[in-house]
C-alpha atoms as a PDB file:
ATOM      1  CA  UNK A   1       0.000   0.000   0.000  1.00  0.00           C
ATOM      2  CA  UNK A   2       1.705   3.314  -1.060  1.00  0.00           C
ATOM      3  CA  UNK A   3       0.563   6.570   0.177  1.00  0.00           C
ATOM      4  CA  UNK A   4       1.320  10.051  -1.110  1.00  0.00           C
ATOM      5  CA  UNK A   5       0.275  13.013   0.109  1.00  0.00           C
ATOM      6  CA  UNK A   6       1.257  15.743   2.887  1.00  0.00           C
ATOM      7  CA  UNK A   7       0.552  16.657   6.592  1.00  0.00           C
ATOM      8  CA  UNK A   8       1.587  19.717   8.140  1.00  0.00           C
ATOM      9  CA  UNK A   9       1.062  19.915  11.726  1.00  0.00           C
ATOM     10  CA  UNK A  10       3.071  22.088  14.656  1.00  0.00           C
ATOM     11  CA  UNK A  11       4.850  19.922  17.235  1.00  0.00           C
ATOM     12  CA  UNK A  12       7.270  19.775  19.996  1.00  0.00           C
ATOM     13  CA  UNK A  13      10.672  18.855  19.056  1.00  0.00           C
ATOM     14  CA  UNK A  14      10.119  15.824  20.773  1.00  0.00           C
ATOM     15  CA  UNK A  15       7.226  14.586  18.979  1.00  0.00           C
ATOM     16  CA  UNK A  16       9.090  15.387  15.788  1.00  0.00           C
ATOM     17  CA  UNK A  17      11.499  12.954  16.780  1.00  0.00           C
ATOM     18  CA  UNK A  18       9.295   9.943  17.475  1.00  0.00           C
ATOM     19  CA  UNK A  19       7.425  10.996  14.163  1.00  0.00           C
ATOM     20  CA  UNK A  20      10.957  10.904  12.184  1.00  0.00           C
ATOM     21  CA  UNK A  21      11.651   7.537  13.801  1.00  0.00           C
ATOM     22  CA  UNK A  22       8.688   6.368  12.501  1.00  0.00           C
ATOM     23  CA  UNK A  23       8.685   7.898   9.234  1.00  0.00           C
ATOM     24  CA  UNK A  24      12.347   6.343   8.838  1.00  0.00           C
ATOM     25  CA  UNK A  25      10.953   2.882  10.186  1.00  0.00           C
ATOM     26  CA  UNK A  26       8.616   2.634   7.049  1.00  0.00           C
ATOM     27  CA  UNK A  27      10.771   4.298   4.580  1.00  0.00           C
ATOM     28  CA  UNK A  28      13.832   2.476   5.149  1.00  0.00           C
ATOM     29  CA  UNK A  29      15.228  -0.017   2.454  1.00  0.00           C
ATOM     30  CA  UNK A  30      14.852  -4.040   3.199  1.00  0.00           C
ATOM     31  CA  UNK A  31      18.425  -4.509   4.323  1.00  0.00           C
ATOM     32  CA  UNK A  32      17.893  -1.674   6.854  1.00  0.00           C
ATOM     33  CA  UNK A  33      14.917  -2.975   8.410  1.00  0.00           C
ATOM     34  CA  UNK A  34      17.225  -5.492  11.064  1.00  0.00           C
ATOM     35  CA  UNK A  35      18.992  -2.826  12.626  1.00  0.00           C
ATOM     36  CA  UNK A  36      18.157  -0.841  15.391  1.00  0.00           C
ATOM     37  CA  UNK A  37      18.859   2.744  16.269  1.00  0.00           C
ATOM     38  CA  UNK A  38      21.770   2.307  18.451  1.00  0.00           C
ATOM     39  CA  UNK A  39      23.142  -0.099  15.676  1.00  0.00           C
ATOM     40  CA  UNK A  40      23.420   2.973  12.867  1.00  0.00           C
ATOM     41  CA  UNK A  41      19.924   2.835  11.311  1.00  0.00           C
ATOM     42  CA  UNK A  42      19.334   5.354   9.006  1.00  0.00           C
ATOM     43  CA  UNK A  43      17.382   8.404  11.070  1.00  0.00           C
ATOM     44  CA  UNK A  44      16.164  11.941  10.493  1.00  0.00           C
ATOM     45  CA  UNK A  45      17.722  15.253  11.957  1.00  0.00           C
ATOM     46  CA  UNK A  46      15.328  16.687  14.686  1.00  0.00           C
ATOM     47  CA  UNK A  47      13.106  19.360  13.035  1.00  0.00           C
ATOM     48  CA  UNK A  48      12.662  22.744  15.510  1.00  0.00           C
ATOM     49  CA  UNK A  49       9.664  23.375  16.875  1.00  0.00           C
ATOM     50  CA  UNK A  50       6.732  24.688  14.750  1.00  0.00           C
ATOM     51  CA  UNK A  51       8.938  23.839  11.502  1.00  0.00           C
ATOM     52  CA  UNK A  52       6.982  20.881   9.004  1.00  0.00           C
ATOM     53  CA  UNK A  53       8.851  17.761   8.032  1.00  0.00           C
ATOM     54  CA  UNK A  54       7.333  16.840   4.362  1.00  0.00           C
ATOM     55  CA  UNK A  55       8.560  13.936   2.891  1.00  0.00           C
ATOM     56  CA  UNK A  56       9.495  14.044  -1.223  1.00  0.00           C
ATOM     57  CA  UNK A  57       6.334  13.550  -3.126  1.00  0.00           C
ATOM     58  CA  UNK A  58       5.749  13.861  -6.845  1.00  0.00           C
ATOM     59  CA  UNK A  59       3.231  16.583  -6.910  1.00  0.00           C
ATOM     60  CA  UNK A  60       3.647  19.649  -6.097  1.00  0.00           C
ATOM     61  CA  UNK A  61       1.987  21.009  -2.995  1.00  0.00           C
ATOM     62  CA  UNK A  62       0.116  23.750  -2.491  1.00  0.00           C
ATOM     63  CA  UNK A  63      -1.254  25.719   0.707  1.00  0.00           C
ATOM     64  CA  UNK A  64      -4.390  27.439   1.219  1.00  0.00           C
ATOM     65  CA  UNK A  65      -4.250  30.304   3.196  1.00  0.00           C
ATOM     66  CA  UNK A  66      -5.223  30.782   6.938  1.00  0.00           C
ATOM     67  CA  UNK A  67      -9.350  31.645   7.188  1.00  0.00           C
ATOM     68  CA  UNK A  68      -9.892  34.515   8.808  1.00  0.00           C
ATOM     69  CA  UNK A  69     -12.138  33.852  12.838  1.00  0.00           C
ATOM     70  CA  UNK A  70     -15.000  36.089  13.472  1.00  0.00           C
ATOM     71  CA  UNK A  71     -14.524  37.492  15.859  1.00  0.00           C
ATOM     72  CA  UNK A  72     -16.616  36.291  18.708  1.00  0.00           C
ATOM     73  CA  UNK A  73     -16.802  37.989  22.140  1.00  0.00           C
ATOM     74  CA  UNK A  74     -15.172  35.394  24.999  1.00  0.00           C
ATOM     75  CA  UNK A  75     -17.119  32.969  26.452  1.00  0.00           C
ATOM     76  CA  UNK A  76     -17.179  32.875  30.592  1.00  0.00           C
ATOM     77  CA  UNK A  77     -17.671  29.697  32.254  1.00  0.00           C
ATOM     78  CA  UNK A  78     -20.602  29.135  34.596  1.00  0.00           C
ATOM     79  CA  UNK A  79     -17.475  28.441  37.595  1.00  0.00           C
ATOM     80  CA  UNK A  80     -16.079  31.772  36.358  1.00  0.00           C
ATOM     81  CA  UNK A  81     -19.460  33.940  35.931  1.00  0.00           C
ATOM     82  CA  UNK A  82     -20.335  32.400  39.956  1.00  0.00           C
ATOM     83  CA  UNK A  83     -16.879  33.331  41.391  1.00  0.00           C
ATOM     84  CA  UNK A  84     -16.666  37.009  39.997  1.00  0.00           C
ATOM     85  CA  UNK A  85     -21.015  37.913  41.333  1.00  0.00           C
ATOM     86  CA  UNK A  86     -19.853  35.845  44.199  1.00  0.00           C
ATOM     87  CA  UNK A  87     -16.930  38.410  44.824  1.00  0.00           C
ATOM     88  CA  UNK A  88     -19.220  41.068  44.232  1.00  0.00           C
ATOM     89  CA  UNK A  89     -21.788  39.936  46.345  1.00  0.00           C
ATOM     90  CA  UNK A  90     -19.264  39.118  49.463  1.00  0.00           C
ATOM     91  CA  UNK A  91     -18.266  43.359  48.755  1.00  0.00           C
ATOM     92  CA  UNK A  92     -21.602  44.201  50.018  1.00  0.00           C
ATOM     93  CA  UNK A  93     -23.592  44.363  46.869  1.00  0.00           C
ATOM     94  CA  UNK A  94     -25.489  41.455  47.794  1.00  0.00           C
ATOM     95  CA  UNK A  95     -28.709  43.164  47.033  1.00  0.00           C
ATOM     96  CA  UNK A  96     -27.625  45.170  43.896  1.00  0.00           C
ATOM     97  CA  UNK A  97     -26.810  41.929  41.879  1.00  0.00           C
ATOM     98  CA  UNK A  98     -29.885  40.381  43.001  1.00  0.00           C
ATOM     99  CA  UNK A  99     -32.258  42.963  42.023  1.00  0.00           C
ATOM    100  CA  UNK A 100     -29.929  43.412  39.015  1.00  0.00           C
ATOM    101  CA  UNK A 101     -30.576  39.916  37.895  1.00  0.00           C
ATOM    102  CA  UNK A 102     -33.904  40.086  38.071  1.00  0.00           C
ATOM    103  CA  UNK A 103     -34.773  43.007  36.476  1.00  0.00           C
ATOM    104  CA  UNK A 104     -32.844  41.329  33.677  1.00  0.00           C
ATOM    105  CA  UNK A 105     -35.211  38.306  34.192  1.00  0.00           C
ATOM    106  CA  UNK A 106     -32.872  36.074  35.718  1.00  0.00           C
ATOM    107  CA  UNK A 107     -33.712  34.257  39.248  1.00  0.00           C
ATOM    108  CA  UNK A 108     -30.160  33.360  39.907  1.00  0.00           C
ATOM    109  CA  UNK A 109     -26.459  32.988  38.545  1.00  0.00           C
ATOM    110  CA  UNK A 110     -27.289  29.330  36.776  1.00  0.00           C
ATOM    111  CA  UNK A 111     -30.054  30.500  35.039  1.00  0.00           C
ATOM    112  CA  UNK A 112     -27.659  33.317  32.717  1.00  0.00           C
ATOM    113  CA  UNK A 113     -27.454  32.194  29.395  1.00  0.00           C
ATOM    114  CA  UNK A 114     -23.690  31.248  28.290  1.00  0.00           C
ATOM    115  CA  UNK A 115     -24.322  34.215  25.636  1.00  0.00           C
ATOM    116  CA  UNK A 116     -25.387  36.868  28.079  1.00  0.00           C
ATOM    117  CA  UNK A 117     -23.074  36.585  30.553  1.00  0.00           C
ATOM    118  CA  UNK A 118     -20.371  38.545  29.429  1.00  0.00           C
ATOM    119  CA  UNK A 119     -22.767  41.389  28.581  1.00  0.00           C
ATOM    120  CA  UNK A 120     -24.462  41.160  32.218  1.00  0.00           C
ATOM    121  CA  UNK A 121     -20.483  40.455  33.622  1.00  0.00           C
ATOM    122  CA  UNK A 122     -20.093  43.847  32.516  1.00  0.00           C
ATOM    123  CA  UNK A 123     -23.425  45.603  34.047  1.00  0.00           C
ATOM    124  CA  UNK A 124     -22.225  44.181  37.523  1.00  0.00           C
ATOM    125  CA  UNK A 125     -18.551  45.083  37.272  1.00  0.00           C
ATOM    126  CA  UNK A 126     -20.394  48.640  37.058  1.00  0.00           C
ATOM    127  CA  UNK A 127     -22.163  48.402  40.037  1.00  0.00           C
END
């Protein structure tokens, strides 16, 4: 079974190395295949971090550039949203929050919307 084709991926220098190894362990000729590493098998230099190892392949490769992200405003976990109205709440703005919430039509923390959150995260960082 032949393959051809390319990955590109970003990896740590030592993951490059076991990657190499193995790249080496199917690539190498038929009289290479007995020895071992510490007995001279053929191996690949270490590629630095973040660089792509591409082995030769008869066509010629092209890359498609990077999409552009929309941007999207950051998401606050439910742990995170609690502690920070927690802290405000412990500050003595116990009842602002509360009546905060639900004049926004929330009973309590858990029942903000994952999408709101940062928007109402702001209203009580004002109070």
């Amino acid at each position: 079974m032949d393959f051809n084709g390319t990955i590109t991926f970003s990896a740590t220098p030592e993951l490059l190395s076991v990657l190499n190894r193995l790249i080496d362990a199917f690539t190498a000729p038929k009289d290479a295949e007995t020895k071992t590493a510490t007995q001279g098998a053929p191996t690949r230099p270490t590629a630095p971090k973040s660089q792509t190892v591409v082995p030769d392949i008869d066509e010629p490769v092209t890359e498609k550039p990077p999409q552009a992200k929309p941007a999207a405003s950051p998401v606050i976990s439910l742990e995170a949203f609690r502690e920070a109205v927690g802290n405000k709440s412990r500050n003595g703005k116990k009842d602002e929050v509360k009546a905060l919430l639900a004049q926004l039509g929330y009973a309590n923390v858990t029942s903000v919307p994952e999408e709101k959150r940062q928007e109402i995260m702001a209203a009580i960082e004002g109070i």
